[in-house]
C-alpha atoms as a PDB file:
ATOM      1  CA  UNK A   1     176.997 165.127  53.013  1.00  0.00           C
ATOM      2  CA  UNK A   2     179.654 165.399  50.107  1.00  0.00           C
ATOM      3  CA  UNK A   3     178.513 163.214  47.372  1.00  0.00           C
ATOM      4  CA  UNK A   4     181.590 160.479  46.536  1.00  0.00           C
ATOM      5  CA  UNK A   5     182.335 161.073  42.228  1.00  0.00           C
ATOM      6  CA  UNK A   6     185.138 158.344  40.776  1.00  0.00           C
ATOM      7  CA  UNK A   7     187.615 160.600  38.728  1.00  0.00           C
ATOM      8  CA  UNK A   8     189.223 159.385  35.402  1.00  0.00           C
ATOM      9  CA  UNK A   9     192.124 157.415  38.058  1.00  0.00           C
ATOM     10  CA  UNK A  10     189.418 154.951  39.078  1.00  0.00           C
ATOM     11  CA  UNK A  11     190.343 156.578  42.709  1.00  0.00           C
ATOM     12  CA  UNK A  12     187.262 158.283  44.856  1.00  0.00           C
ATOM     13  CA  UNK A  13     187.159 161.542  45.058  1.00  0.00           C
ATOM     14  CA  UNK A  14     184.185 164.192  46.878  1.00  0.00           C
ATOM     15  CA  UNK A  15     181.913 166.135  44.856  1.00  0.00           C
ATOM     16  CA  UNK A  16     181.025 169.190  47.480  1.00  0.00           C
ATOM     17  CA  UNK A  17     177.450 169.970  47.092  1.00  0.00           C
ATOM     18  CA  UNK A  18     176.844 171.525  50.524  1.00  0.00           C
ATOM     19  CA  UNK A  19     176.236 175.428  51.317  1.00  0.00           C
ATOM     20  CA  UNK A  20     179.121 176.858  52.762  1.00  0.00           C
ATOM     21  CA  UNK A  21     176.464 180.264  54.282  1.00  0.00           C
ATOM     22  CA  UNK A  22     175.045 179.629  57.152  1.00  0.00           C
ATOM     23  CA  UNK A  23     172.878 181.573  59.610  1.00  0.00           C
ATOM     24  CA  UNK A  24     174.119 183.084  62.931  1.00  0.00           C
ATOM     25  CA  UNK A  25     171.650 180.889  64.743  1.00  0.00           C
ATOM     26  CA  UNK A  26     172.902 177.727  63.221  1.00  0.00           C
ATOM     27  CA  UNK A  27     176.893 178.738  63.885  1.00  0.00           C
ATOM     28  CA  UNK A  28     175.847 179.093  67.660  1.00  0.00           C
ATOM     29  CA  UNK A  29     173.775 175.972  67.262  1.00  0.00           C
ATOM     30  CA  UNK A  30     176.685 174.180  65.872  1.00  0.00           C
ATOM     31  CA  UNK A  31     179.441 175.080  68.564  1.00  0.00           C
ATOM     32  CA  UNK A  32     177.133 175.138  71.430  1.00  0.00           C
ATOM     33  CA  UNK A  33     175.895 171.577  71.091  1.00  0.00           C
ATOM     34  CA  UNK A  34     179.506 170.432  71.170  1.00  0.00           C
ATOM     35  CA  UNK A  35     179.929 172.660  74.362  1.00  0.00           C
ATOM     36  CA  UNK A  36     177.372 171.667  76.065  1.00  0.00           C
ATOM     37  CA  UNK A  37     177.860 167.769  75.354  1.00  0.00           C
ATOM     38  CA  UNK A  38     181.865 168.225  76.004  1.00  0.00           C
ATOM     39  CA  UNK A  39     181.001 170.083  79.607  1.00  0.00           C
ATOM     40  CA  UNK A  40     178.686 167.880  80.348  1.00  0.00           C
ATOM     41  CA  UNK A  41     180.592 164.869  80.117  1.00  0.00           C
ATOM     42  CA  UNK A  42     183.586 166.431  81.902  1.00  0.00           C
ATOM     43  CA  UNK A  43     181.679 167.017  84.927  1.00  0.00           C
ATOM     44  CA  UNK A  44     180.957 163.610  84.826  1.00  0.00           C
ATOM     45  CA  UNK A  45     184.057 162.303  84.567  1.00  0.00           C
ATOM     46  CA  UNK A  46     186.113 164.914  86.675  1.00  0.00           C
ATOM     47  CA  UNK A  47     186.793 162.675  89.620  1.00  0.00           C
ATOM     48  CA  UNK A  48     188.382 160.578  87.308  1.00  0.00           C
ATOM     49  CA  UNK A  49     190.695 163.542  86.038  1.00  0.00           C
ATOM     50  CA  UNK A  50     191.941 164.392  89.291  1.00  0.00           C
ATOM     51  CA  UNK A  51     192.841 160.717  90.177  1.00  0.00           C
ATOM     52  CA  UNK A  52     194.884 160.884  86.539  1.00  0.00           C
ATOM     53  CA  UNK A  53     196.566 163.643  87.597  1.00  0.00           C
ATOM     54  CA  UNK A  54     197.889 162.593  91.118  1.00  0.00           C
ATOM     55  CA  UNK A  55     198.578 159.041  89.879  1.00  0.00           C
ATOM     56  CA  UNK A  56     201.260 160.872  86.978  1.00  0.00           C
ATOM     57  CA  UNK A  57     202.526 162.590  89.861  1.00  0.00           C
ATOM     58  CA  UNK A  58     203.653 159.281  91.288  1.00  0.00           C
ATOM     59  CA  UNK A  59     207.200 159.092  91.876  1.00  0.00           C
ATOM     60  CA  UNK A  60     208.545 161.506  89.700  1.00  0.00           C
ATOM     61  CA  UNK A  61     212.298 160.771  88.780  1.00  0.00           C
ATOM     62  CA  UNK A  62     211.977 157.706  90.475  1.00  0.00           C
ATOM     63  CA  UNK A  63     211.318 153.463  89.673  1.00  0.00           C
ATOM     64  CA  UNK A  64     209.060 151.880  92.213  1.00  0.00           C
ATOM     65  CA  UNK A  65     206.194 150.377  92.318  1.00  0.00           C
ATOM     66  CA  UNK A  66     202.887 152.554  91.898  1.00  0.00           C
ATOM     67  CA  UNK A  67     199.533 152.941  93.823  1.00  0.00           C
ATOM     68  CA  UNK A  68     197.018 152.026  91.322  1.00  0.00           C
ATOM     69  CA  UNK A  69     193.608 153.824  91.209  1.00  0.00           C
ATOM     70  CA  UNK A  70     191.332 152.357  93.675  1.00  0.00           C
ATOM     71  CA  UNK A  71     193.973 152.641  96.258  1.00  0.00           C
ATOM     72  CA  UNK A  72     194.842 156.255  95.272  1.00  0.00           C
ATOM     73  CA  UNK A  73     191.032 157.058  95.620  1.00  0.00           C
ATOM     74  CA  UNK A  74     190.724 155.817  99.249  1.00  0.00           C
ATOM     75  CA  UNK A  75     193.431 157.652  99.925  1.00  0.00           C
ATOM     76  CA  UNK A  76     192.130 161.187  98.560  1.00  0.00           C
ATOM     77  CA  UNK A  77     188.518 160.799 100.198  1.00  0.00           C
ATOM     78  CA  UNK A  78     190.158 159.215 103.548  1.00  0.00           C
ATOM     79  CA  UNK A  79     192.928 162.425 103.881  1.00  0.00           C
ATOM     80  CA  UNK A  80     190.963 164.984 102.128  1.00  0.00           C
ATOM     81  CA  UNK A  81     187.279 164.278 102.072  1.00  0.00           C
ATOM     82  CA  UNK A  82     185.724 163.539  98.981  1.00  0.00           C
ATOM     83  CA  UNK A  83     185.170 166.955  97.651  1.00  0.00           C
ATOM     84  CA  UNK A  84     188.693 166.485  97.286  1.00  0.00           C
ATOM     85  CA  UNK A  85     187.926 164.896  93.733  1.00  0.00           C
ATOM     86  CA  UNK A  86     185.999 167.898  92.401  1.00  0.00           C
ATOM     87  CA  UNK A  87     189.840 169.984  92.626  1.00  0.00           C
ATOM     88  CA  UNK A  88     189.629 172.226  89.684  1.00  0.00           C
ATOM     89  CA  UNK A  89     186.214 171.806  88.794  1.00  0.00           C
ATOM     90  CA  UNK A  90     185.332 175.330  87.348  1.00  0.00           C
ATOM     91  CA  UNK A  91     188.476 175.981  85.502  1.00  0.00           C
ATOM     92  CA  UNK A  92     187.672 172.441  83.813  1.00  0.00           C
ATOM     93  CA  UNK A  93     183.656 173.160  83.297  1.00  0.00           C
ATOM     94  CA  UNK A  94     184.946 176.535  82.067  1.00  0.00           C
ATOM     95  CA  UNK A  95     187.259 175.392  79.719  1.00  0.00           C
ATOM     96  CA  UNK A  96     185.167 172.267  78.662  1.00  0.00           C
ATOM     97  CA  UNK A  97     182.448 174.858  77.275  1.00  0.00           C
ATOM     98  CA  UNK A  98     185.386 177.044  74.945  1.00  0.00           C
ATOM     99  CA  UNK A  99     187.859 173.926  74.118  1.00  0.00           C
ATOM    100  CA  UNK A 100     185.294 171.637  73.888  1.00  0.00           C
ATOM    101  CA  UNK A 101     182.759 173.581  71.333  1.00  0.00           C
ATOM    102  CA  UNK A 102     186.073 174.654  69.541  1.00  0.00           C
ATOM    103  CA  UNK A 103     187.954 171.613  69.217  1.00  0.00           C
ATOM    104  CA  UNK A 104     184.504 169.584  68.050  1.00  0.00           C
ATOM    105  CA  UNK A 105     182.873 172.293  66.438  1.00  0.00           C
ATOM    106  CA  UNK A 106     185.750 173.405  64.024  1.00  0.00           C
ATOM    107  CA  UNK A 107     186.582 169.467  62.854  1.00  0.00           C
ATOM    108  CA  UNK A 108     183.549 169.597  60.414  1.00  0.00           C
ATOM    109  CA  UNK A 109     184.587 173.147  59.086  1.00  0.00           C
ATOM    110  CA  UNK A 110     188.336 171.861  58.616  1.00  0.00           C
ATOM    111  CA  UNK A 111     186.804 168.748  56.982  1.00  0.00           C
ATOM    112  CA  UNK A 112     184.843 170.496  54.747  1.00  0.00           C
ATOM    113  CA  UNK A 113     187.709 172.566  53.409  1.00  0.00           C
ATOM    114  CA  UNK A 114     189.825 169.879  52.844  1.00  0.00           C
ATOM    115  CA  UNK A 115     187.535 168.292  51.171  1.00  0.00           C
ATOM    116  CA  UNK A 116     187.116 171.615  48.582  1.00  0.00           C
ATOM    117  CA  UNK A 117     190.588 171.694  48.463  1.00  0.00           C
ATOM    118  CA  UNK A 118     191.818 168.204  47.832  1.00  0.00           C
ATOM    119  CA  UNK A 119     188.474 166.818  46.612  1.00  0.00           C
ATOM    120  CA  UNK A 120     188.743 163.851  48.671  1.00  0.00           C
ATOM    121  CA  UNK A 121     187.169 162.883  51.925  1.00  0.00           C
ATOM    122  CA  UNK A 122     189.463 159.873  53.323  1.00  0.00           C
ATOM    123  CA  UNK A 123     190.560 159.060  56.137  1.00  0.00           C
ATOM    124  CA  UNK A 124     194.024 161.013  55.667  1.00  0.00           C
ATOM    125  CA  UNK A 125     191.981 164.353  55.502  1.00  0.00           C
ATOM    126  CA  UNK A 126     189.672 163.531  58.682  1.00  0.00           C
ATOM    127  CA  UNK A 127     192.789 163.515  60.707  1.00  0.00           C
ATOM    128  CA  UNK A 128     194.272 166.448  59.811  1.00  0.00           C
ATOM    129  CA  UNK A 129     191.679 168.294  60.233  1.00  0.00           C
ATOM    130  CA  UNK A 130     191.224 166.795  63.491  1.00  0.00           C
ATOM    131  CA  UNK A 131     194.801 167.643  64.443  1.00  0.00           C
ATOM    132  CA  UNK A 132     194.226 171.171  63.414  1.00  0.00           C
ATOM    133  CA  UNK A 133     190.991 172.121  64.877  1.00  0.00           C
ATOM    134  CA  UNK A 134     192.055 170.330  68.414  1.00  0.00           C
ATOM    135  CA  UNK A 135     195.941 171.966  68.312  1.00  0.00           C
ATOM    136  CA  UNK A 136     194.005 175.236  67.481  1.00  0.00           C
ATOM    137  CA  UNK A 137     191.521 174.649  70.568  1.00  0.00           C
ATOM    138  CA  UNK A 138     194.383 174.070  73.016  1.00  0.00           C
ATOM    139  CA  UNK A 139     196.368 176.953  72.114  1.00  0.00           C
ATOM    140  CA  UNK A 140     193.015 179.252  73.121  1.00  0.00           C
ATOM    141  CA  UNK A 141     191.958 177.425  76.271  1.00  0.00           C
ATOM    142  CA  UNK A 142     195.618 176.479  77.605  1.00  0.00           C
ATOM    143  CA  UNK A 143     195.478 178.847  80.703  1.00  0.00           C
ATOM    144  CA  UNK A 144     192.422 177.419  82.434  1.00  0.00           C
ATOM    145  CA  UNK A 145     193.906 173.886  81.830  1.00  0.00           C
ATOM    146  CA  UNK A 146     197.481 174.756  83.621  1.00  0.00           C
ATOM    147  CA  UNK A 147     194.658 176.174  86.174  1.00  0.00           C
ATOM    148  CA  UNK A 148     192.791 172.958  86.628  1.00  0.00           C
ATOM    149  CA  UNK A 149     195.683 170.323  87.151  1.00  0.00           C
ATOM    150  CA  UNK A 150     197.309 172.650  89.799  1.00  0.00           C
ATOM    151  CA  UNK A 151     194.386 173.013  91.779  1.00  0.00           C
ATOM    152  CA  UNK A 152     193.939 169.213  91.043  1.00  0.00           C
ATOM    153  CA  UNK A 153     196.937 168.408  92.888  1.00  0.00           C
ATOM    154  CA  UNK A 154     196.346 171.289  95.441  1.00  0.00           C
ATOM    155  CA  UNK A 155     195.416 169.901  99.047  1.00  0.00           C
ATOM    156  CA  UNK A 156     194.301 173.320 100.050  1.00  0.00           C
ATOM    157  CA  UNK A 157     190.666 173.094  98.397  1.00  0.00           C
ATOM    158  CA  UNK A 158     189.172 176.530  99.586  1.00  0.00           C
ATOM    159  CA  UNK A 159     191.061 178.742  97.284  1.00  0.00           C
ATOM    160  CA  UNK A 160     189.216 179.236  93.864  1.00  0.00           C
ATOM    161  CA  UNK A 161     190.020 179.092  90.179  1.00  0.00           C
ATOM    162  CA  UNK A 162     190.594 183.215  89.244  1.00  0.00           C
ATOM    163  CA  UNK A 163     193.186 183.153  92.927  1.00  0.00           C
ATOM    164  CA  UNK A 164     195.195 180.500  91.450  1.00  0.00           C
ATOM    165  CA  UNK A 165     195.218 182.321  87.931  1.00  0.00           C
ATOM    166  CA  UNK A 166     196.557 185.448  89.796  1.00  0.00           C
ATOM    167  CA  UNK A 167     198.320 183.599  91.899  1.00  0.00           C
ATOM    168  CA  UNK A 168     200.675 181.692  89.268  1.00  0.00           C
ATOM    169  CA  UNK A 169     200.538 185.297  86.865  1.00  0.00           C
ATOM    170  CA  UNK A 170     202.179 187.277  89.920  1.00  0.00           C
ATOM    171  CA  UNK A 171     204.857 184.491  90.609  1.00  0.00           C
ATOM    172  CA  UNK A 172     205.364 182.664  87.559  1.00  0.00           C
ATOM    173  CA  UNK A 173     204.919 185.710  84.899  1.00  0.00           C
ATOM    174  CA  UNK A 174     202.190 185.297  82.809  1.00  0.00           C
ATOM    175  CA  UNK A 175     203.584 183.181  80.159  1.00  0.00           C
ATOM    176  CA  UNK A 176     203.603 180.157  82.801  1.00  0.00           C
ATOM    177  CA  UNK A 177     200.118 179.865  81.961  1.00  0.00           C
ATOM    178  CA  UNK A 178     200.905 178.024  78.537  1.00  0.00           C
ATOM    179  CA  UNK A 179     203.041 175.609  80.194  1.00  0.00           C
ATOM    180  CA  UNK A 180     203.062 172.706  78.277  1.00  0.00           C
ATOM    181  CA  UNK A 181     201.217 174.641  75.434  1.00  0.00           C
ATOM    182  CA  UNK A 182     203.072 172.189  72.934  1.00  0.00           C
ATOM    183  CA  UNK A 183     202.412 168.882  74.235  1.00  0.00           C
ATOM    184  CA  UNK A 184     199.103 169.836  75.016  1.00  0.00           C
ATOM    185  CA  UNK A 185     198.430 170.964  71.518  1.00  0.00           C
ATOM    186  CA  UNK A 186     200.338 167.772  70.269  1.00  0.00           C
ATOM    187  CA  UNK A 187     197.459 165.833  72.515  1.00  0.00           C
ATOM    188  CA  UNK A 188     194.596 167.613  71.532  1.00  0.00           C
ATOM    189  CA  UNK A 189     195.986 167.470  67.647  1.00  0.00           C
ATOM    190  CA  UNK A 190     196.042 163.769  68.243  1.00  0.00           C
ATOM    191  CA  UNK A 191     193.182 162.936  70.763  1.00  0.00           C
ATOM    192  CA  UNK A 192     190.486 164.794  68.489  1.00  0.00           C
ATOM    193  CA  UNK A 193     191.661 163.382  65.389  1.00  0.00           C
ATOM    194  CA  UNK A 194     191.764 159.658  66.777  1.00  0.00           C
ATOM    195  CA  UNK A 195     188.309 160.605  68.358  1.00  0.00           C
ATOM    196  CA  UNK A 196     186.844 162.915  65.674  1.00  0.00           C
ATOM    197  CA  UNK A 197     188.121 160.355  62.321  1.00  0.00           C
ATOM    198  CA  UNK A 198     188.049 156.913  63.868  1.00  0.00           C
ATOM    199  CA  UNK A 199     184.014 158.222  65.232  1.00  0.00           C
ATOM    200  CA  UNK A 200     183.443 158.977  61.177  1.00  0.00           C
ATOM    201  CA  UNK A 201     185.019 156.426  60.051  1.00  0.00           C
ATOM    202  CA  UNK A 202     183.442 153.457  61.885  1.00  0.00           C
ATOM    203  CA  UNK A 203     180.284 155.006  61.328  1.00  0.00           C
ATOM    204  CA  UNK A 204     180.346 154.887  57.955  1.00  0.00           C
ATOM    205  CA  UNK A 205     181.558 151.481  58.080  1.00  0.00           C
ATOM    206  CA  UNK A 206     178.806 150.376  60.296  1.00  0.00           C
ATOM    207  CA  UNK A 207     176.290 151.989  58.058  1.00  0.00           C
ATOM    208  CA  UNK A 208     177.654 150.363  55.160  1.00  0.00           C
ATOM    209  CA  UNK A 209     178.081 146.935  56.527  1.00  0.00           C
ATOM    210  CA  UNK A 210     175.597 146.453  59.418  1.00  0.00           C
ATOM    211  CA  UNK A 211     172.229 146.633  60.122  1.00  0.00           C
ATOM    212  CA  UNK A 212     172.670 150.034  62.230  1.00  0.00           C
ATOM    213  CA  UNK A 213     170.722 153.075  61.600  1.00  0.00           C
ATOM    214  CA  UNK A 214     171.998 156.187  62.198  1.00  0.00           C
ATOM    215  CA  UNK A 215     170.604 156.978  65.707  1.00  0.00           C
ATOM    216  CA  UNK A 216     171.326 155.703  69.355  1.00  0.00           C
ATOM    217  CA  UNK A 217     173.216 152.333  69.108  1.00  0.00           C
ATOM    218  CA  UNK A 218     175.109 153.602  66.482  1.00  0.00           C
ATOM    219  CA  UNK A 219     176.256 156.331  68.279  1.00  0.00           C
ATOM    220  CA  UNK A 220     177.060 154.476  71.029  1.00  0.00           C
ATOM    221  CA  UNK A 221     178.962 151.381  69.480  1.00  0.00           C
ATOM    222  CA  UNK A 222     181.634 154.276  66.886  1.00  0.00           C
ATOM    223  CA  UNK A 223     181.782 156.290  69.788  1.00  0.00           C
ATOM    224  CA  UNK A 224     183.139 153.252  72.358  1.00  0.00           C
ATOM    225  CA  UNK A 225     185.471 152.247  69.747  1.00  0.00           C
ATOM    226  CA  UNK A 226     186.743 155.837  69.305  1.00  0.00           C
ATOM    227  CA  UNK A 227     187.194 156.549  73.263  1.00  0.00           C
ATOM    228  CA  UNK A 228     189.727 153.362  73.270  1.00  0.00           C
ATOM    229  CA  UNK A 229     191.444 154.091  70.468  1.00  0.00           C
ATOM    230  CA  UNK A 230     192.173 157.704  71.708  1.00  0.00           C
ATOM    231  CA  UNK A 231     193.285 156.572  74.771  1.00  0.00           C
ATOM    232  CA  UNK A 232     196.053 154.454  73.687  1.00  0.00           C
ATOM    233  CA  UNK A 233     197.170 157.180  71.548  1.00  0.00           C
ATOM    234  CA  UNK A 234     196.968 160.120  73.921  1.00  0.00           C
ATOM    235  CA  UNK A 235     198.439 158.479  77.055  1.00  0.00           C
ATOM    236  CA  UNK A 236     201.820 158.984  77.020  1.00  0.00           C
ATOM    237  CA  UNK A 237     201.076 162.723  75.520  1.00  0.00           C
ATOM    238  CA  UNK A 238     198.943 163.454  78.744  1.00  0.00           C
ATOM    239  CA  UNK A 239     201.730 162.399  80.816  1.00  0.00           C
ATOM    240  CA  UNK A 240     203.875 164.910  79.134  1.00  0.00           C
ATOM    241  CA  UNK A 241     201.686 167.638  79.479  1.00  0.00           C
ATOM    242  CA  UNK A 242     200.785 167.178  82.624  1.00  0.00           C
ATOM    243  CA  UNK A 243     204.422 167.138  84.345  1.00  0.00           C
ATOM    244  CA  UNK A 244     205.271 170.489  82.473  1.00  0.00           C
ATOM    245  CA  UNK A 245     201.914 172.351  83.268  1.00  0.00           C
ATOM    246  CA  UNK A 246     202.884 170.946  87.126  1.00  0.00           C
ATOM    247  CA  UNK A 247     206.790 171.798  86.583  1.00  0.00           C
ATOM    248  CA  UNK A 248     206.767 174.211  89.877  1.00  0.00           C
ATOM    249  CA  UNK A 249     205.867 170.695  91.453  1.00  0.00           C
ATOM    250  CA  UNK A 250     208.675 168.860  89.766  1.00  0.00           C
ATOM    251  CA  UNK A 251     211.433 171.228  90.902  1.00  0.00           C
ATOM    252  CA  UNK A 252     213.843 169.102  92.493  1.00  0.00           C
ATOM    253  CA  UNK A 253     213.672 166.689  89.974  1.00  0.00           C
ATOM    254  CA  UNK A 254     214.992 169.509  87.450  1.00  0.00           C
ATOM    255  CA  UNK A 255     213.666 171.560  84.888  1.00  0.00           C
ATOM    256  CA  UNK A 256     211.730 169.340  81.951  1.00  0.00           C
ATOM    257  CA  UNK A 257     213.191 171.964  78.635  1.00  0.00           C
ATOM    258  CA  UNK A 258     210.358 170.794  76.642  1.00  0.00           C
ATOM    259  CA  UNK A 259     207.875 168.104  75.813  1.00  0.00           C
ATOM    260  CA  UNK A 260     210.157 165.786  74.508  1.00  0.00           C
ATOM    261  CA  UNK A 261     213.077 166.403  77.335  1.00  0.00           C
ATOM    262  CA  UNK A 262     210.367 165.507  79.746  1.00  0.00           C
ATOM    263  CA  UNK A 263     209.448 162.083  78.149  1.00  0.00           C
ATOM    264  CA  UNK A 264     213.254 161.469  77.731  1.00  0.00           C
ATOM    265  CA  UNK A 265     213.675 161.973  81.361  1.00  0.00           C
ATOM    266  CA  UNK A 266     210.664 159.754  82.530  1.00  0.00           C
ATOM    267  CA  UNK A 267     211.472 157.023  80.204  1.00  0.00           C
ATOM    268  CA  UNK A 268     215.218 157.312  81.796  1.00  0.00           C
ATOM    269  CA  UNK A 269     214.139 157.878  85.792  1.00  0.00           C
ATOM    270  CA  UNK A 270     211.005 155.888  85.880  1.00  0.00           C
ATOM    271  CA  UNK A 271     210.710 153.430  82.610  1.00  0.00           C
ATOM    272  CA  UNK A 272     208.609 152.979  79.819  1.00  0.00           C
ATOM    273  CA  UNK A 273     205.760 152.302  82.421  1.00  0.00           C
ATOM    274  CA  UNK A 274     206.029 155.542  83.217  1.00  0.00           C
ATOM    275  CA  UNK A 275     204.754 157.328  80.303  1.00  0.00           C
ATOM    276  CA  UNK A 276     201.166 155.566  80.919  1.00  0.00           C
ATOM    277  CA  UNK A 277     201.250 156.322  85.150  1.00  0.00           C
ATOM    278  CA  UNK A 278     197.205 156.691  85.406  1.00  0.00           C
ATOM    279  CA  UNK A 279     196.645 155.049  82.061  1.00  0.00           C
ATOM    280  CA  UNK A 280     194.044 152.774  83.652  1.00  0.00           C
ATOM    281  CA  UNK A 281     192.289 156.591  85.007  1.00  0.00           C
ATOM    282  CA  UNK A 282     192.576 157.957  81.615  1.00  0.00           C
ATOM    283  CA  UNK A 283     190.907 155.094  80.112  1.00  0.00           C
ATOM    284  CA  UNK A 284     188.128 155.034  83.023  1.00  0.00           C
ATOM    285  CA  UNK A 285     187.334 158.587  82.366  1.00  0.00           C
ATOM    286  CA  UNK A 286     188.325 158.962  78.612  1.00  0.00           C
ATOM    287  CA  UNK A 287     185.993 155.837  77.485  1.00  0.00           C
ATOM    288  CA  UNK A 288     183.102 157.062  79.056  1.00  0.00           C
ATOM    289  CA  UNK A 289     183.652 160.901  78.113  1.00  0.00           C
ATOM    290  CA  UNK A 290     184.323 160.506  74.402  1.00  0.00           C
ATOM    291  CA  UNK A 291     180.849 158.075  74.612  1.00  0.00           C
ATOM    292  CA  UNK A 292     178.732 161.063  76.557  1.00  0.00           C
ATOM    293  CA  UNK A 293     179.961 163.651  74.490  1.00  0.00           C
ATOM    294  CA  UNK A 294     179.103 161.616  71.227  1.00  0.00           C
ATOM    295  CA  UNK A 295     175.983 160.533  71.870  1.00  0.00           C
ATOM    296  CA  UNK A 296     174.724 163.973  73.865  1.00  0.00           C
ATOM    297  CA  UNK A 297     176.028 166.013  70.572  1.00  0.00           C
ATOM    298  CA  UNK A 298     174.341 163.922  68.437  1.00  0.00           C
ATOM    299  CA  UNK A 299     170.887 164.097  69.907  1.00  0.00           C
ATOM    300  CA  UNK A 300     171.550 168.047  70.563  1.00  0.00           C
ATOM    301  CA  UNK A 301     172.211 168.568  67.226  1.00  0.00           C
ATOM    302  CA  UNK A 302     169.168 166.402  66.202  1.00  0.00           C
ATOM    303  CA  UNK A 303     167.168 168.328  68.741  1.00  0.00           C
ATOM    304  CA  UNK A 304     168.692 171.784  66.975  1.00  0.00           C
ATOM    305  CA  UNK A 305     167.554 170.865  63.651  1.00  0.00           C
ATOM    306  CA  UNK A 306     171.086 169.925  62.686  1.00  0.00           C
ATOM    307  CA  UNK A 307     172.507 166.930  60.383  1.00  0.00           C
ATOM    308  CA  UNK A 308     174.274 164.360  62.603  1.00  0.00           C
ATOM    309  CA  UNK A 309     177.935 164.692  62.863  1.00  0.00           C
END
């Protein structure tokens, strides 16, 4: 850890003592833990995703009142059998592994350089580094996520991940697989740095002021705290992304320009309540993600022979 110095302004600013070499070995250590804890917890939690998906879908253009979640699910299982709610499963696993070890895995590099270049380590410099190392993450991984919410909302659940890829590249041109690259990187900018600096930040505050030890409950307790607060934040911005990845879908309703057309137009059509349609699904399955993936990266890391995060 940087070692906090207090510079001739009274303010706190970082002393960086660490090693910036590191060992191939360690490098794969440190992304693949965040991989592997990320995947994991999608899979999970991918049931949820594809009831978030077809509850934003709800009445596009249109005021009304919505199906909520548990009615939605009886509905998916009762007309299309419950495999139904593992739509889009590889594309998600795949892209879990790749956007997941990337958007984790590059916050403490981001942090670190920050911290060299501003010699500080608040709060200020823990988000941006979130935003950049999630925004960056997205803009890799975008295709298998335009992949994964059309197959989500596909009733035909026989055809596979790589015939939907080739499907949309020979009809859509291959730039229609960064749909929604912008509001996606605008969520992932924003969901890892709500997860990534509210995690470090109540854990430092719980270490400082409470009894907790850095282990399990303390894991557990920053990394609850950090799934709701990234949930309130990211809502709306999933929304968003999620209409223009599914814009073929949306067609009679009228091309959505860009990421802010799109939430013009749903706050117009369908209300302020329409900007969290499947907020409730995005909280059942973010909560619980953001707590798996914490707690599973810390104790791979610990099990790696690497400092916690």
């Amino acid at each position: 850890m940087p070692e906090e110095i207090e510079n001739g302004s009274g303010e706190m600013g970082v002393k960086n003592n660490q090693s910036w070499s590191a060992s191939p070995s360690k490098v794969a250590s440190h992304f693949g833990t965040s991989g592997v804890a990320v995947a994991t917890a999608t899979g999970i939690t991918h049931p949820l995703d594809v009831l978030k998906v077809r509850l934003q879908m709800q009445l596009v253009g249109q005021r009304g009142p919505l199906t909520g979640m548990g009615q939605t699910f009886v509905q998916v299982v009762k007309k299309e059998g419950p495999r139904a709610l593992y739509l889009g499963l590889t594309p998600a696993l795949t892209r879990s592994v790749v956007y997941g070890g990337l958007r984790l895995g590059l916050y403490e590099p981001s942090k670190n350089l920050c911290e060299l270049a501003f010699e500080s380590n608040n709060i200020f410099m823990k988000i941006a580094s979130g935003v950049v190392s999630g925004a960056f993450a997205t803009l890799l991984t975008n295709p298998m996520e335009v992949v994964k919410v059309r197959l989500q909302m596909n009733r035909n659940v026989h055809i596979g991940a790589i015939a939907e890829l080739q499907n949309i590249a020979a009809k859509e041109g291959v730039t229609a697989l960064w749909k929604g690259v912008r509001p996606a990187m605008a969520r992932a900018g924003a969901l890892t740095a709500s997860q990534m600096a509210t995690y470090d930040e109540f854990k430092r505050v719980l270490l400082k002021w409470t009894s907790l030890e850095e282990g399990f409950y303390l894991h557990l307790v920053s990394s609850t705290i950090a799934g709701s607060m990234s949930t309130l934040i990211t809502a709306p911005m999933d929304m968003v992304k999620t209409r223009l990845m599914l814009q073929r879908e949306s067609v009679s309703e009228g091309a959505y320009r860009n990421g802010f057309h799109c939430a013009y137009k749903v706050l117009i059509t369908e209300g302020p309540r329409g900007l969290y349609k499947g907020g409730f699904a995005i909280f059942a399955r973010l909560g619980p993600q953001t707590t798996i993936t914490f707690v599973l990266c810390e104790k791979l890391r610990e099990l790696a022979g690497l400092k916690a995060m």
